[in-house]
Protein backbone atom coordinates (compact mmCIF):
# COMPACT_ATOMS: atom_id res chain seq x y z
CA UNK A 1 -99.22 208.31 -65.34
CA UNK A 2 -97.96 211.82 -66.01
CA UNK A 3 -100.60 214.89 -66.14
CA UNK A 4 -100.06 218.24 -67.73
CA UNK A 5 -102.40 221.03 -67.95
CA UNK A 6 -102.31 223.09 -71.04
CA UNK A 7 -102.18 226.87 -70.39
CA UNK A 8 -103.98 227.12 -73.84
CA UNK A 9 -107.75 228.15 -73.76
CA UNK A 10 -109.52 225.94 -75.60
CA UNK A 11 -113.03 227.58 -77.53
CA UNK A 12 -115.21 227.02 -74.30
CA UNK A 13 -112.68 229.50 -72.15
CA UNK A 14 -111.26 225.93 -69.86
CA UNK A 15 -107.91 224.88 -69.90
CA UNK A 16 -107.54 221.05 -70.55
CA UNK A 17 -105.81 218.73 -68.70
CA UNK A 18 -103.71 215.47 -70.69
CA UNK A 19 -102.13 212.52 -69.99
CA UNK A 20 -98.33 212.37 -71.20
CA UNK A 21 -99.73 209.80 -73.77
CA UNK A 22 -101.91 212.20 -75.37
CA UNK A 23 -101.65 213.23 -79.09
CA UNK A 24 -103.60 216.38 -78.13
CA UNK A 25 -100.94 217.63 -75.24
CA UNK A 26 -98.93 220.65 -76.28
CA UNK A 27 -95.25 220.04 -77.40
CA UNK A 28 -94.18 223.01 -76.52
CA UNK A 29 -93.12 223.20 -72.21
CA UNK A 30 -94.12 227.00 -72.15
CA UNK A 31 -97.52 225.89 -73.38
CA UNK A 32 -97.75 223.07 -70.76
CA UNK A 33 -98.12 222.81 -66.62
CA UNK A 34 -96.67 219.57 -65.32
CA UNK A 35 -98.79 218.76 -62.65
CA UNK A 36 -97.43 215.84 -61.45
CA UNK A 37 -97.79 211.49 -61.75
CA UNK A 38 -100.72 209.96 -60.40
CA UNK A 39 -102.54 206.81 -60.44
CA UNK A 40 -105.58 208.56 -61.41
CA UNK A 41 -106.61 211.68 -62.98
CA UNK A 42 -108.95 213.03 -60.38
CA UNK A 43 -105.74 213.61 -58.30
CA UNK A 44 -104.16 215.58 -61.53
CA UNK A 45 -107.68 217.68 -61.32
CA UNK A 46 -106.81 218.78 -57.75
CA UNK A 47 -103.56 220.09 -58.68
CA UNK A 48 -104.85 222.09 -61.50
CA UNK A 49 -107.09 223.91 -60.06
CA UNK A 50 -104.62 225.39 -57.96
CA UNK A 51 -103.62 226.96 -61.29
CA UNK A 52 -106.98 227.81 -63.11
CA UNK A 53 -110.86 227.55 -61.94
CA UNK A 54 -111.83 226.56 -65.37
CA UNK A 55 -110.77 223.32 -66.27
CA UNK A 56 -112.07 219.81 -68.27
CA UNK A 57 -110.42 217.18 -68.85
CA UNK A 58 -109.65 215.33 -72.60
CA UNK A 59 -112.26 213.46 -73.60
CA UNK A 60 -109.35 211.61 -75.54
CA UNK A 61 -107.38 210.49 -72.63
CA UNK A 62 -108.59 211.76 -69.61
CA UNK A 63 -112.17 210.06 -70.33
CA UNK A 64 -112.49 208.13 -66.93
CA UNK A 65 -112.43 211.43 -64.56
């Protein structure tokens, strides 16, 4: 699967990282970090935090990390 990390805050000040599948990933590629395509999200968690420190993952499609 294919993990993005939006560079969008979301209210609680963390960035969110999405599954390519998700309805909630920006559409726009200047809003959006590709981080790469892993079996599992926790991998797609290491990546991002190479980016930001304050991070969660979608409770939409993410939900297993």
């Amino acid at each position: 699967m294919r993990y993005y990390l939006s560079k969008i805050c979301g209210d609680d000040d963390r960035h969110l990282i999405h599954a390519v599948t998700c309805r909630h990933l920006p559409r726009e590629q200047d809003e959006r970090i590709y981080l790469g395509d892993f079996p599992h999200c926790g991998n797609a968690i290491d990546i991002a935090k190479l980016y930001f420190l304050q991070l969660h993952c979608c409770p939409e499609c993410t939900f297993r990390c």
